[in-house]
N, C-alpha and C. Protein backbone atom coordinates (compact mmCIF):
# COMPACT_ATOMS: atom_id res chain seq x y z
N UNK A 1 16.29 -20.20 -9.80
CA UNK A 1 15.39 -19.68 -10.83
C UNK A 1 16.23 -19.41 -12.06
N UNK A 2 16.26 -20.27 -13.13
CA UNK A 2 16.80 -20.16 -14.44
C UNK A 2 16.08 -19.53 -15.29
N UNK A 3 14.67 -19.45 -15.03
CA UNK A 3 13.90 -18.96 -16.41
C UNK A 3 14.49 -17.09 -15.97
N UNK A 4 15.14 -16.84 -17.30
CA UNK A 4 14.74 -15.04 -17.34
C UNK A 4 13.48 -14.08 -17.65
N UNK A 5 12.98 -15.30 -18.17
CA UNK A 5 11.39 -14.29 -18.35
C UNK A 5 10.68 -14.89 -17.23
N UNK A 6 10.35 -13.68 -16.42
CA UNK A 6 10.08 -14.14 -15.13
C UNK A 6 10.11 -12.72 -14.40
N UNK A 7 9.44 -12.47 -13.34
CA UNK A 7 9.14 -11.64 -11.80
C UNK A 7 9.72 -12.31 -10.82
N UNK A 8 10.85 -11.63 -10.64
CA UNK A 8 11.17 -12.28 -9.28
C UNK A 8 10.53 -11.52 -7.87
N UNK A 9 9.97 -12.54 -6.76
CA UNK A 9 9.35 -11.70 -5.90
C UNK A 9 10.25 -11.70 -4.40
N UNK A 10 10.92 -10.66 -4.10
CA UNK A 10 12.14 -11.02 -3.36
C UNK A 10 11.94 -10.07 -2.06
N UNK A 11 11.91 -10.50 -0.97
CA UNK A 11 12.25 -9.73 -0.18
C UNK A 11 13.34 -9.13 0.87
N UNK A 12 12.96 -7.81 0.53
CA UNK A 12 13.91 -6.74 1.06
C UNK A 12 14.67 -6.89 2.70
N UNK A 13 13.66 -7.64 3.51
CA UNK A 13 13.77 -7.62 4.47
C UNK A 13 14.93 -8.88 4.84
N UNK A 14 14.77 -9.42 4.86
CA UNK A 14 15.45 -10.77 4.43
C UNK A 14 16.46 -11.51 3.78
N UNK A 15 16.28 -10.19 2.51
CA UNK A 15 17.23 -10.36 1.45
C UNK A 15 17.36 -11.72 1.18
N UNK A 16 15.98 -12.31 0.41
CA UNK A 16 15.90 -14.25 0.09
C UNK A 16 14.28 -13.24 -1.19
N UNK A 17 14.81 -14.33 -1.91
CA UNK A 17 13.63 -14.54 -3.03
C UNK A 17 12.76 -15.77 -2.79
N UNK A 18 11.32 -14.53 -2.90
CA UNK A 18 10.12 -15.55 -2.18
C UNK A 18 9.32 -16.04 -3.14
N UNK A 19 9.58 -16.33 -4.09
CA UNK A 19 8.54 -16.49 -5.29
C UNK A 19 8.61 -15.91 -6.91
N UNK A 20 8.37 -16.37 -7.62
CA UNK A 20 8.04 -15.93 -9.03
C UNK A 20 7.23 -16.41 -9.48
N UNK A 21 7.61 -15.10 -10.61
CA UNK A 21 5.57 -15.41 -11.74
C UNK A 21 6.71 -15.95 -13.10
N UNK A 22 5.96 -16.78 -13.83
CA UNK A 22 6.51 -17.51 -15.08
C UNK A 22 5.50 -17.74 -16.23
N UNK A 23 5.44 -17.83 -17.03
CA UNK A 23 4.92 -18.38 -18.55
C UNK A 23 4.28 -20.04 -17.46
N UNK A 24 4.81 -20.79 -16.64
CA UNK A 24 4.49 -22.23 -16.22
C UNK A 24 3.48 -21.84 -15.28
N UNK A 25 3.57 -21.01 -14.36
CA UNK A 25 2.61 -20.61 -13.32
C UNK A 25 1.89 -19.78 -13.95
N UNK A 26 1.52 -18.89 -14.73
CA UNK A 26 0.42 -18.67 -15.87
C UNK A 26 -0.13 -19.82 -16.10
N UNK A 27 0.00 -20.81 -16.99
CA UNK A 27 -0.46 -22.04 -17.26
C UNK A 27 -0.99 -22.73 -16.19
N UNK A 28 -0.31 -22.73 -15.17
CA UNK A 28 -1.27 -23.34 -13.72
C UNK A 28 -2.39 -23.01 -13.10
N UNK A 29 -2.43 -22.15 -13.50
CA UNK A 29 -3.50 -21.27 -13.45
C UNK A 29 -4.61 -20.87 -14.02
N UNK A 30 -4.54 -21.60 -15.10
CA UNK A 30 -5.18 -20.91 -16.34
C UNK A 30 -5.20 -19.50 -16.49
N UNK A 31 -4.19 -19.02 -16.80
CA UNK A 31 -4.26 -17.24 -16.98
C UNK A 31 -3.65 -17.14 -18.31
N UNK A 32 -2.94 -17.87 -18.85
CA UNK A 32 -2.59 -17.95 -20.34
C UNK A 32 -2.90 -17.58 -21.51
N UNK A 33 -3.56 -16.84 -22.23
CA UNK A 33 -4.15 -17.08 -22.89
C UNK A 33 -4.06 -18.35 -23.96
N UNK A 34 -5.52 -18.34 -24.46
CA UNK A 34 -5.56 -20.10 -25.62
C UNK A 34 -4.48 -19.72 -26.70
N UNK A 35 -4.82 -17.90 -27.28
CA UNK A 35 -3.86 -17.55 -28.59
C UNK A 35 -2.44 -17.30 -28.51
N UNK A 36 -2.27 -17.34 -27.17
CA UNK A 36 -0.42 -17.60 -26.59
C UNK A 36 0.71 -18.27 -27.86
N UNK A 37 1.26 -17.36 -28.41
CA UNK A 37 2.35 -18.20 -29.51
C UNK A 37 3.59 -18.30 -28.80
N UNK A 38 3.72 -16.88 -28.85
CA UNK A 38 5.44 -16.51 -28.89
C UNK A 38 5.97 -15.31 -27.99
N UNK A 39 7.17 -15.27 -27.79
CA UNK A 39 7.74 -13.84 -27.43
C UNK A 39 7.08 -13.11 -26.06
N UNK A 40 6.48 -14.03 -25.19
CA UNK A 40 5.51 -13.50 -24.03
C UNK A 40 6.73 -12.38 -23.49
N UNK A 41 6.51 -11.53 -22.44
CA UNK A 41 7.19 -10.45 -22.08
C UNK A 41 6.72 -10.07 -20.70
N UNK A 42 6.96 -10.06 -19.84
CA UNK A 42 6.55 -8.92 -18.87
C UNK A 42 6.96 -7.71 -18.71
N UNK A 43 6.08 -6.81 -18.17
CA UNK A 43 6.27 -5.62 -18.23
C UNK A 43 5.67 -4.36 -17.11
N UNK A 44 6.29 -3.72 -16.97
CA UNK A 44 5.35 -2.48 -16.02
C UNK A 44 4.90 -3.15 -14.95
N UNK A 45 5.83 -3.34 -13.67
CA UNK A 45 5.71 -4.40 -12.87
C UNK A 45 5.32 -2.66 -11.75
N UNK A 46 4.36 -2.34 -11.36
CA UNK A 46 4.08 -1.26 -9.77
C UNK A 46 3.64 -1.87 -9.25
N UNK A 47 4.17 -1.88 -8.49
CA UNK A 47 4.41 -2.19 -6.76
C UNK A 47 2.88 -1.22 -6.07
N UNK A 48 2.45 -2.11 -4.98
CA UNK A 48 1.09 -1.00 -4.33
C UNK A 48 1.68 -0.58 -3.32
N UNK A 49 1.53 0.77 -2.81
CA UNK A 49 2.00 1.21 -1.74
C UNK A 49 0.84 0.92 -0.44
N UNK A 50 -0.26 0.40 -0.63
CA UNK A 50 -0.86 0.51 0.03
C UNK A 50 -0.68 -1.70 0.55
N UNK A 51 -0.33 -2.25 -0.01
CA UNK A 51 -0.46 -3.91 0.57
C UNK A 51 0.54 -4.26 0.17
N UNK A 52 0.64 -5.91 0.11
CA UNK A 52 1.55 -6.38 -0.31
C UNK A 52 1.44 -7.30 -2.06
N UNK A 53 1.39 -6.34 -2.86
CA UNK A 53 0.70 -6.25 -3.81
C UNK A 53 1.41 -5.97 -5.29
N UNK A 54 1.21 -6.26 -6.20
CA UNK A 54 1.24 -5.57 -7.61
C UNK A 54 0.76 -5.86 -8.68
N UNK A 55 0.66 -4.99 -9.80
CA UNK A 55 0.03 -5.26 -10.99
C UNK A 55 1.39 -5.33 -11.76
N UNK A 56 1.18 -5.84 -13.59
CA UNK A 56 1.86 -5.85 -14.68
C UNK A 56 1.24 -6.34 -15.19
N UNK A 57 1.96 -6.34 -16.31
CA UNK A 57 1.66 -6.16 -17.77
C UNK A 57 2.37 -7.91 -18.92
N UNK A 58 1.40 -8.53 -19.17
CA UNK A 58 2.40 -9.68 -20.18
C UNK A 58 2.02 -9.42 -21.47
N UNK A 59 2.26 -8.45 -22.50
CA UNK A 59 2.37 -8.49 -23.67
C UNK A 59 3.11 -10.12 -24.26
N UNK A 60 2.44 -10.18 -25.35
CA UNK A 60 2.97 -11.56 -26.05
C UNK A 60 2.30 -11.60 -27.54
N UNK A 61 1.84 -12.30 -28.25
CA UNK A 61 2.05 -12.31 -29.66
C UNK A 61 1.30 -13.70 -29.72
N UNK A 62 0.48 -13.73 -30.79
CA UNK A 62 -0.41 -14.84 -31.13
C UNK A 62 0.11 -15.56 -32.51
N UNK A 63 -0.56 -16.24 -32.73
CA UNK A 63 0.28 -17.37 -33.83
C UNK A 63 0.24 -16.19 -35.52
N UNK A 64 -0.58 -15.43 -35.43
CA UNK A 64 -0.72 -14.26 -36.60
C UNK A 64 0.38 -13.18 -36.16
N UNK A 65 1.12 -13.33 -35.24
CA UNK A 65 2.13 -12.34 -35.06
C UNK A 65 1.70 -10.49 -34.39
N UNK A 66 0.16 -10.95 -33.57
CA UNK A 66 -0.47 -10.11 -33.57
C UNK A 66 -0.36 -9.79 -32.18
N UNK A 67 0.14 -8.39 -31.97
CA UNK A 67 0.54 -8.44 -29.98
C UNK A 67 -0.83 -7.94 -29.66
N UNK A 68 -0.41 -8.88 -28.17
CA UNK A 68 -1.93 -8.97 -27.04
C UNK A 68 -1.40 -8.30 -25.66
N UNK A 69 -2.37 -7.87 -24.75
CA UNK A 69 -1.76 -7.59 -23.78
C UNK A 69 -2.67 -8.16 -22.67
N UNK A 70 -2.57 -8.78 -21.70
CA UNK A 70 -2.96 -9.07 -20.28
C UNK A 70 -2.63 -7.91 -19.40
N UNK A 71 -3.56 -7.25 -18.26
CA UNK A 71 -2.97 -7.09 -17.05
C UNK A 71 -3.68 -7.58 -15.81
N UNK A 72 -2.45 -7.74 -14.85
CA UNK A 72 -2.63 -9.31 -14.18
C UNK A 72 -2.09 -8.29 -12.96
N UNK A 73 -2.67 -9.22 -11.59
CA UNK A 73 -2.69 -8.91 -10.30
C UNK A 73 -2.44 -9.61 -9.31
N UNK A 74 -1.06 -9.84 -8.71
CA UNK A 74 -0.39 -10.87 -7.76
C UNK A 74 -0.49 -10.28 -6.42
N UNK A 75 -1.15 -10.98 -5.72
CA UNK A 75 -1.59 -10.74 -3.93
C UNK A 75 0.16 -11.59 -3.50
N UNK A 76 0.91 -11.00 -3.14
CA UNK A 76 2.17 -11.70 -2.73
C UNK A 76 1.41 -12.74 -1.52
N UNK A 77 0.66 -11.79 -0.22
CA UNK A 77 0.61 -12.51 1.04
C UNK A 77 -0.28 -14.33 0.92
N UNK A 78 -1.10 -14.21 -0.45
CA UNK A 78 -2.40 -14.74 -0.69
C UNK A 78 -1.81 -15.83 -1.53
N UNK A 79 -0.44 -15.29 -2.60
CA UNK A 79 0.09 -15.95 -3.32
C UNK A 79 -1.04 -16.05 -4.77
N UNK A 80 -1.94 -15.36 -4.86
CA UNK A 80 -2.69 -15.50 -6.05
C UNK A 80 -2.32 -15.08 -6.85
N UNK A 81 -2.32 -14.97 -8.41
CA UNK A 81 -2.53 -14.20 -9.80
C UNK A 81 -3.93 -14.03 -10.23
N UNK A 82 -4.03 -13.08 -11.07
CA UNK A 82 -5.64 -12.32 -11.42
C UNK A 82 -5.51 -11.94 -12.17
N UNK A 83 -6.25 -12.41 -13.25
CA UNK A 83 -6.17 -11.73 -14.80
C UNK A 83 -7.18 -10.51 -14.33
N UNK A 84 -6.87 -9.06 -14.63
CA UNK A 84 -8.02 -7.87 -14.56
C UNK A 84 -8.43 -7.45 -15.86
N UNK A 85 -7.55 -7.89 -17.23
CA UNK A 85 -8.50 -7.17 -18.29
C UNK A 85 -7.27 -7.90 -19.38
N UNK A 86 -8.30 -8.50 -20.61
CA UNK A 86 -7.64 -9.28 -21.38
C UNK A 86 -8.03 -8.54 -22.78
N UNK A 87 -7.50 -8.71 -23.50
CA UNK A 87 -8.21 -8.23 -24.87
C UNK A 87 -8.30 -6.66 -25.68
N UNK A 88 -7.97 -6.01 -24.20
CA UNK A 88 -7.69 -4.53 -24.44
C UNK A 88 -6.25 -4.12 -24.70
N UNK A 89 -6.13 -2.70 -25.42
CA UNK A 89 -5.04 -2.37 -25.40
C UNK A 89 -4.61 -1.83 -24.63
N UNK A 90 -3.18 -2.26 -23.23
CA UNK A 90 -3.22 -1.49 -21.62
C UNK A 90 -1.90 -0.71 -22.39
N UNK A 91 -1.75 0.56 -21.95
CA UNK A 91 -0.25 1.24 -21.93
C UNK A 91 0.43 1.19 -20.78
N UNK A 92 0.04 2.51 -19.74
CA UNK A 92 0.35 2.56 -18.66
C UNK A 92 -0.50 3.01 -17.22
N UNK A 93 0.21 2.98 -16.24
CA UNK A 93 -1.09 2.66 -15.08
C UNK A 93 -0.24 2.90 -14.11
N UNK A 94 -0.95 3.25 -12.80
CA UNK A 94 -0.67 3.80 -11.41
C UNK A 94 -1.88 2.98 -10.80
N UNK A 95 -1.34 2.89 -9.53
CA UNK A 95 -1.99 3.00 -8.11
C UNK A 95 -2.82 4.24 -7.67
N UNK A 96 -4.06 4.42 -7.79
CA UNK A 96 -4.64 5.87 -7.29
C UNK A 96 -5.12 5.55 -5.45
N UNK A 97 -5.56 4.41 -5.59
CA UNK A 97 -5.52 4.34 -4.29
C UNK A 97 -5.76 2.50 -3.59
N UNK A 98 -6.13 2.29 -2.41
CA UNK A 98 -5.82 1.02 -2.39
C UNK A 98 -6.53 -0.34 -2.82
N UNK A 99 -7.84 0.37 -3.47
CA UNK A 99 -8.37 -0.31 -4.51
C UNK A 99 -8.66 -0.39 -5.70
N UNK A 100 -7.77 0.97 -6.00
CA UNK A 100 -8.11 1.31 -7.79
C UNK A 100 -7.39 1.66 -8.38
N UNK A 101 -6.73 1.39 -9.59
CA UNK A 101 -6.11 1.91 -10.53
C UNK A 101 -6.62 2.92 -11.55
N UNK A 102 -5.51 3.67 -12.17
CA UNK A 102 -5.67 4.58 -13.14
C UNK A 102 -4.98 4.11 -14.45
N UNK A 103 -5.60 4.04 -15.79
CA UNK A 103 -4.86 3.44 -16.28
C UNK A 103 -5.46 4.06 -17.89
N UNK A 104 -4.45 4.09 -18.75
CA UNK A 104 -4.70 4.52 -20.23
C UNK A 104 -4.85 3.37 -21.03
N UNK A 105 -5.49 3.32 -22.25
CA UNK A 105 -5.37 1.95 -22.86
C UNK A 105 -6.80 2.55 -23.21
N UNK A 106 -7.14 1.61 -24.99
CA UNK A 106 -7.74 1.22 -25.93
C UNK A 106 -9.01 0.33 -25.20
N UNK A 107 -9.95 0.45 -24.46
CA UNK A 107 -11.18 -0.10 -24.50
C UNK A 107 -12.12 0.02 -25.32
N UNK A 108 -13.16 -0.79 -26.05
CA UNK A 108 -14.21 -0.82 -26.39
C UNK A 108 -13.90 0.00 -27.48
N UNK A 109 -12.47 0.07 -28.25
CA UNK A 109 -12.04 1.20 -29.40
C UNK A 109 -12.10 2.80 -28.77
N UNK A 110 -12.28 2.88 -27.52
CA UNK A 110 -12.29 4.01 -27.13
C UNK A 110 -10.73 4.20 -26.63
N UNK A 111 -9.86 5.56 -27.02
CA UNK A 111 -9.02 5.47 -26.62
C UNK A 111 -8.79 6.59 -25.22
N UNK A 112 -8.55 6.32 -24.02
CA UNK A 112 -8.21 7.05 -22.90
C UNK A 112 -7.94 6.93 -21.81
N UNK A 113 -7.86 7.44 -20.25
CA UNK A 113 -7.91 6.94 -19.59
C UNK A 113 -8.68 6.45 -18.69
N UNK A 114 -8.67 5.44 -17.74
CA UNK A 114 -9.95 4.34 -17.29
C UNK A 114 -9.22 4.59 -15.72
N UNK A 115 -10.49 4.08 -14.74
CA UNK A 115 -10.26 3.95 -13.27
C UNK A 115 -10.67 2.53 -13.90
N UNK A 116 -10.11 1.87 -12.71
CA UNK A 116 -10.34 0.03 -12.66
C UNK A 116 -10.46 -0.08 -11.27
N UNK A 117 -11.27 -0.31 -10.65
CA UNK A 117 -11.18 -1.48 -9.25
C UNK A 117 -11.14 -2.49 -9.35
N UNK A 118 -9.77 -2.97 -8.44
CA UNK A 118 -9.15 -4.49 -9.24
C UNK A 118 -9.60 -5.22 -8.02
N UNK A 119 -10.58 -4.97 -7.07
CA UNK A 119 -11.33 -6.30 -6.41
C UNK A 119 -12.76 -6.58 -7.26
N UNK A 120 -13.47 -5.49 -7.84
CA UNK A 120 -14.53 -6.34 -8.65
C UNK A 120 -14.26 -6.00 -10.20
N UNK A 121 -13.25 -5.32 -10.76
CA UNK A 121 -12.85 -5.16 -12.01
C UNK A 121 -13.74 -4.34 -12.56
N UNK A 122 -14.61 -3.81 -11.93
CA UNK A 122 -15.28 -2.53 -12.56
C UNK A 122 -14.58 -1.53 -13.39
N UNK A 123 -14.69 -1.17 -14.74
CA UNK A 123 -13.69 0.17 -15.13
C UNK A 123 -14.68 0.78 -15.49
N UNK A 124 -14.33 1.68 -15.18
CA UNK A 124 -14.84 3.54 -16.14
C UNK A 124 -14.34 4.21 -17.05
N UNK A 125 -14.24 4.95 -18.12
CA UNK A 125 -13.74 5.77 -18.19
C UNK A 125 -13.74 7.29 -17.58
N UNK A 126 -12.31 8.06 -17.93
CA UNK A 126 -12.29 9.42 -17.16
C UNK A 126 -13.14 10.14 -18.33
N UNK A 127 -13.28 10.25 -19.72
CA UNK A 127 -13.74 11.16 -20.53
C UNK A 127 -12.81 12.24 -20.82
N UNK A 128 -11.20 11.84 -20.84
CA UNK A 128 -10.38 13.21 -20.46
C UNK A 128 -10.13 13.42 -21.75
N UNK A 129 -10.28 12.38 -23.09
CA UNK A 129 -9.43 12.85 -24.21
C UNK A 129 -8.02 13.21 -24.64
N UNK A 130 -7.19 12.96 -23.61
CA UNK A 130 -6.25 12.92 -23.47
C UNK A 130 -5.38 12.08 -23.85
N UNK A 131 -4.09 11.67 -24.56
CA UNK A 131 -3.38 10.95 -25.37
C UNK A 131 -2.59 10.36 -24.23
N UNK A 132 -2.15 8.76 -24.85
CA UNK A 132 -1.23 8.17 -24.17
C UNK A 132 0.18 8.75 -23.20
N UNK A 133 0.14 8.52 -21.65
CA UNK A 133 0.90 9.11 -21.53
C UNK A 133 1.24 8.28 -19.93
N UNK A 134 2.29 8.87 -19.11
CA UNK A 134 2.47 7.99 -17.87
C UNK A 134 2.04 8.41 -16.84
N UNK A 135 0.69 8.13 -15.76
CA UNK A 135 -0.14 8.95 -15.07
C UNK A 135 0.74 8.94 -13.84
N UNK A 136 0.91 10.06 -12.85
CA UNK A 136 1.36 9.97 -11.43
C UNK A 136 0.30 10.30 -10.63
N UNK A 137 0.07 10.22 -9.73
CA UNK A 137 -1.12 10.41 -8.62
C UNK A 137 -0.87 11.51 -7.58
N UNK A 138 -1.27 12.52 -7.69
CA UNK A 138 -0.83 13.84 -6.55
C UNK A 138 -2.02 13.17 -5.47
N UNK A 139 -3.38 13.06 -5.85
CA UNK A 139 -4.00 12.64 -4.14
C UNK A 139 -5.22 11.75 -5.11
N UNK A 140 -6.42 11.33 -4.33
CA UNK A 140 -7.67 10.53 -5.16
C UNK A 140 -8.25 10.82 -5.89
N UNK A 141 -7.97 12.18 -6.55
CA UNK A 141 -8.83 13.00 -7.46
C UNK A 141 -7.84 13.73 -8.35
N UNK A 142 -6.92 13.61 -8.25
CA UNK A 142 -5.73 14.39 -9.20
C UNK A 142 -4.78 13.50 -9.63
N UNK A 143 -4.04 13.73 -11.10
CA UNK A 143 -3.17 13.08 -11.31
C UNK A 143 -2.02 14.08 -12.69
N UNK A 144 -1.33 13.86 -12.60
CA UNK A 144 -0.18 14.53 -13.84
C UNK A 144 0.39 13.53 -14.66
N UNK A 145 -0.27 13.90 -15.53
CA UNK A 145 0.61 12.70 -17.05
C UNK A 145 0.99 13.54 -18.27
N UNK A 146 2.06 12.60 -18.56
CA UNK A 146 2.44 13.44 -19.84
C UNK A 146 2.05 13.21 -21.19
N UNK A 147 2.61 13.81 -22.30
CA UNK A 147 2.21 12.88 -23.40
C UNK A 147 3.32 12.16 -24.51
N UNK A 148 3.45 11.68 -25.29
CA UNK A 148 4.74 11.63 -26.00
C UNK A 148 4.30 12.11 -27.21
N UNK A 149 6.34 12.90 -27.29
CA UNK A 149 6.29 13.93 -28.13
C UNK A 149 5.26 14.23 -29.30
N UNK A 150 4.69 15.38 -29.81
CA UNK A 150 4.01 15.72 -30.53
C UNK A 150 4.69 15.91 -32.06
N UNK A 151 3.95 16.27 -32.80
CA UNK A 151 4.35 16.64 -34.74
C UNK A 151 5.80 17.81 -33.93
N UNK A 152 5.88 18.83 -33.16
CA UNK A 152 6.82 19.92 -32.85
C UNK A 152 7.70 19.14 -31.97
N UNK A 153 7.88 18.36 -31.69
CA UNK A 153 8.70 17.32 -30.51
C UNK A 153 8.18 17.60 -29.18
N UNK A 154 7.51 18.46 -28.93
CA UNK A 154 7.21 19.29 -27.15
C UNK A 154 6.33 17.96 -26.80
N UNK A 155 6.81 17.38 -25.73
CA UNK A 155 5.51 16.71 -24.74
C UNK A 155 4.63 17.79 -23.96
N UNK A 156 4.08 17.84 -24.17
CA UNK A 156 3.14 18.42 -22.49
C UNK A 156 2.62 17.29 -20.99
N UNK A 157 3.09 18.09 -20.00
CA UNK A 157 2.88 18.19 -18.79
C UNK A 157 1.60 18.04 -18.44
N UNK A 158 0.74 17.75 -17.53
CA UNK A 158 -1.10 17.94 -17.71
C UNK A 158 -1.45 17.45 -16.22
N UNK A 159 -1.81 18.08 -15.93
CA UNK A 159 -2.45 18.15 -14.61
C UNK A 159 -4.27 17.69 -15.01
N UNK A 160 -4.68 16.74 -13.94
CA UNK A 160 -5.98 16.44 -14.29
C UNK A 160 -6.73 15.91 -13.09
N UNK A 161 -7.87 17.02 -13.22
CA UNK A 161 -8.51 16.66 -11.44
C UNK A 161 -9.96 15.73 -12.00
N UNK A 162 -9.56 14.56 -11.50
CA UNK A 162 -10.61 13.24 -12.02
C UNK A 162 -12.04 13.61 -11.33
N UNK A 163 -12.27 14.61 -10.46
CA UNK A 163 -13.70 14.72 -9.84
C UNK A 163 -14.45 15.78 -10.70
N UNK A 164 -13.58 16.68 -11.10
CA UNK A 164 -14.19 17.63 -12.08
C UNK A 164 -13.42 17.56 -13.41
N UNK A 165 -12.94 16.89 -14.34
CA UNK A 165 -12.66 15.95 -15.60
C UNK A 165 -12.08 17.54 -16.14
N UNK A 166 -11.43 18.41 -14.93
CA UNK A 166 -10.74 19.11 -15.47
C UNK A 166 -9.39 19.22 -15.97
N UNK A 167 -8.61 19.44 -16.97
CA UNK A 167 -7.07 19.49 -17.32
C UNK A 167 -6.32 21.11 -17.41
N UNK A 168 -5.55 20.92 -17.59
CA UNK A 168 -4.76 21.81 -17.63
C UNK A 168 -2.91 21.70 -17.92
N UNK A 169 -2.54 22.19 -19.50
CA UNK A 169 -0.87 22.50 -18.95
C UNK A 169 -0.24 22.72 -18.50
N UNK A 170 0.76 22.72 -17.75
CA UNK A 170 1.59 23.00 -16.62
C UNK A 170 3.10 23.09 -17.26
N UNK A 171 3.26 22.28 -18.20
CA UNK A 171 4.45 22.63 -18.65
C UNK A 171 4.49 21.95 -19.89
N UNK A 172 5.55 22.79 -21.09
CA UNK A 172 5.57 21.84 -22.48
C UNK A 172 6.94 21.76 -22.20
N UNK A 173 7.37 20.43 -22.50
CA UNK A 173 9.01 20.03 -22.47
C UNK A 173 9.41 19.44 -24.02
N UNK A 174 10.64 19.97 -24.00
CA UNK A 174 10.91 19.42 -25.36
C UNK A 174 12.23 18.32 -24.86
């Protein structure tokens, strides 16, 4: 494997590389997009704890110099790729459980965070109002994200229980 822009999919067990994702296997696929210029990237590669599984991220750049983002969904056992949402702006995202993601990003000009079920691609939003930040998952209904730094430099800490769209600080870090 010469290309560096690339996922390598390697296993641990074995210690042998079983596969990669590429800019060519995009194209085989049709997962490409048509406005594809330049500078494609991968990114924010999580791993599912629950299969043999992961999502990421291919930011890339259209012939106007205008960045796009894909996020895409590789079944290792199945060997598939899955475009889950094109056109939006994705930041960052977790595993909440073994069919759904949590994820922040620019939909519909709305900016916040979204549940996604990435077998029928259903999203929601949470309604949290809450600013870009990196979500962790305490159990199916809770999660802690932060934010980046504010006008005072302090991030805050934020605890957020997704069944009752409640928040709360927990800690400001500078």
């Amino acid at each position: 494997m010469s290309n560096k822009n690339a996922i390598i999919i390697y296993d641990l067990r074995e210690n042998l590389e079983v596969g990669y994702i590429d800019i060519e296997l995009m194209k085989s696929c049709n997962i490409l997009p048509a406005d594809y210029h330049i500078k494609g990237k991968f990114n924010h590669v999580i791993t599912s704890p629950y299969e043999n599984e992961f999502i990421f991220l291919f930011r890339y750049y259209n012939s106007e110099n205008i960045r796009k983002h894909l996020l895409l969904f590789y079944n290792i056992n199945k060997k598939s790729l899955n475009k889950l949402i094109e056109g939006e702006v994705i930041s960052h995202y977790n595993w909440l459980n073994k069919h759904e993601i949590i994820l922040w990003g620019i939909m519909n000009n709305q900016k916040d965070y979204f549940m996604m079920n990435i077998r029928t691609k259903c999203i929601r939003s949470l309604n949290t109002k809450l600013t870009d930040g990196h979500p962790s998952v305490i159990d199916n209904n809770k999660i802690i994200t932060d934010t980046y730094p504010m006008v005072n430099r302090y991030r805050n800490l934020i605890k957020f229980n997704i069944e009752t769209r409640n928040s709360k600080v927990i800690a400001k870090l500078l």
